[in-house]
C-alpha atoms as a PDB file:
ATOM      1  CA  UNK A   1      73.261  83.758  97.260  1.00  0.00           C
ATOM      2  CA  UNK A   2      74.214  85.231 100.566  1.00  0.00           C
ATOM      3  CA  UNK A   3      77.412  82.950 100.911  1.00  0.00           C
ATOM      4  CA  UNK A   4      78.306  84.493  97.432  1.00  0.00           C
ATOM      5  CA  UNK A   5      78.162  87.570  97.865  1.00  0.00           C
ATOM      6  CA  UNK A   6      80.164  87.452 101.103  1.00  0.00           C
ATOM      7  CA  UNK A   7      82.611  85.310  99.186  1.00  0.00           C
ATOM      8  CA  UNK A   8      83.234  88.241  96.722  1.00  0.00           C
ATOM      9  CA  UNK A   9      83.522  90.736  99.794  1.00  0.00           C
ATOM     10  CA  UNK A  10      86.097  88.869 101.432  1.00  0.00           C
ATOM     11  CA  UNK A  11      87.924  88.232  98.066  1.00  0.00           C
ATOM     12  CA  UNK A  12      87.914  92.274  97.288  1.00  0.00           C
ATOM     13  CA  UNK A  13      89.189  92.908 100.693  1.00  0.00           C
ATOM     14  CA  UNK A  14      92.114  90.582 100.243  1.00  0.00           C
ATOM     15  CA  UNK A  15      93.168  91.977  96.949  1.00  0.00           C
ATOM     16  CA  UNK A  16      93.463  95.538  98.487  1.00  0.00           C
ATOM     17  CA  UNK A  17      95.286  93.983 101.117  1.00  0.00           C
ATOM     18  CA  UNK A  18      97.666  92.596  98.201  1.00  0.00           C
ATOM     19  CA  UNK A  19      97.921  95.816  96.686  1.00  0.00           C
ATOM     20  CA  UNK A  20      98.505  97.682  99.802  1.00  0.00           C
ATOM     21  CA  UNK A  21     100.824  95.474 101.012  1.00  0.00           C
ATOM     22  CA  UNK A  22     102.456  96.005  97.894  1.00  0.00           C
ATOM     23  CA  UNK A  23     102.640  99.532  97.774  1.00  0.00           C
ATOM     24  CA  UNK A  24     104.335  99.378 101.293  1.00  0.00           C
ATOM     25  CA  UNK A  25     106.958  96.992  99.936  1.00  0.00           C
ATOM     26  CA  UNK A  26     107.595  99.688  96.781  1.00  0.00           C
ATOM     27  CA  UNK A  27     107.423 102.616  99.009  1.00  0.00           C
ATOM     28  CA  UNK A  28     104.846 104.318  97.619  1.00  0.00           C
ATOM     29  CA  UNK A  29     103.941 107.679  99.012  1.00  0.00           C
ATOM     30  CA  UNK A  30     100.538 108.698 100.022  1.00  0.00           C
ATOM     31  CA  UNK A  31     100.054 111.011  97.643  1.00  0.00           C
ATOM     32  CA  UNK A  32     100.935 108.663  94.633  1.00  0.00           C
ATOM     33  CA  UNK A  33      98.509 105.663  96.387  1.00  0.00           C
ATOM     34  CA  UNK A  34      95.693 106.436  93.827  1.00  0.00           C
ATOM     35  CA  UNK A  35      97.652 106.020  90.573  1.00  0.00           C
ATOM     36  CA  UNK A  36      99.492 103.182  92.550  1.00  0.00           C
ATOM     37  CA  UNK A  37      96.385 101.407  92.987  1.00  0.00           C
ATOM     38  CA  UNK A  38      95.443 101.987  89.262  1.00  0.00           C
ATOM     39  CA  UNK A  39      98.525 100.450  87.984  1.00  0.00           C
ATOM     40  CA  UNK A  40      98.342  97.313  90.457  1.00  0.00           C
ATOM     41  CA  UNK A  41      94.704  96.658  89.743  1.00  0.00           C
ATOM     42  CA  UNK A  42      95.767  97.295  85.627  1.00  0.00           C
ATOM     43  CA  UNK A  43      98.214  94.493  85.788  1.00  0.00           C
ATOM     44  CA  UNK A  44     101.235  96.459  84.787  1.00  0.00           C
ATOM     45  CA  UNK A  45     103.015  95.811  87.913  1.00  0.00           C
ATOM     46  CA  UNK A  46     100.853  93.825  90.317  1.00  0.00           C
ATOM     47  CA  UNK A  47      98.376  90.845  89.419  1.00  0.00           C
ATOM     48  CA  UNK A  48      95.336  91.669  87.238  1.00  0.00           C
ATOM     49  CA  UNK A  49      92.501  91.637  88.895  1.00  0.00           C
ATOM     50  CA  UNK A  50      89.062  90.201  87.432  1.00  0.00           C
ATOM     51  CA  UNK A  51      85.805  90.854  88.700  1.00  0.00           C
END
C-alpha cells in the first residue's frame, strides 16, 4: 500500500509540474495562476487530469 500511495504523490507532483510548466510557456500572470490551474486541470486547454 505504501508504494501506492507514494506512486500517486509523485504522479500529482508531476502533473503540477505539467501545468506549471505550462502556464510559464502561456505567460500566465500570477494573479491569473488560480483560474489557470482550473482550466488546465478541467481539460479545456491542458490534459484532463483523473484521479
Amino acid at each position: 500500500m505504501k508504494d501506492r500511495e507514494t506512486y500517486n504523490e509523485t504522479r500529482a507532483i508531476s502533473n503540477y509540474e505539467k501545468m506549471l510548466l505550462w502556464a510559464i510557456e502561456n505567460d500566465v500572470k500570477k494573479e491569473d495562476l488560480v483560474v489557470a490551474c482550473k482550466i488546465f486541470f478541467s481539460g479545456v486547454w491542458g490534459p484532463k487530469v483523473v484521479e
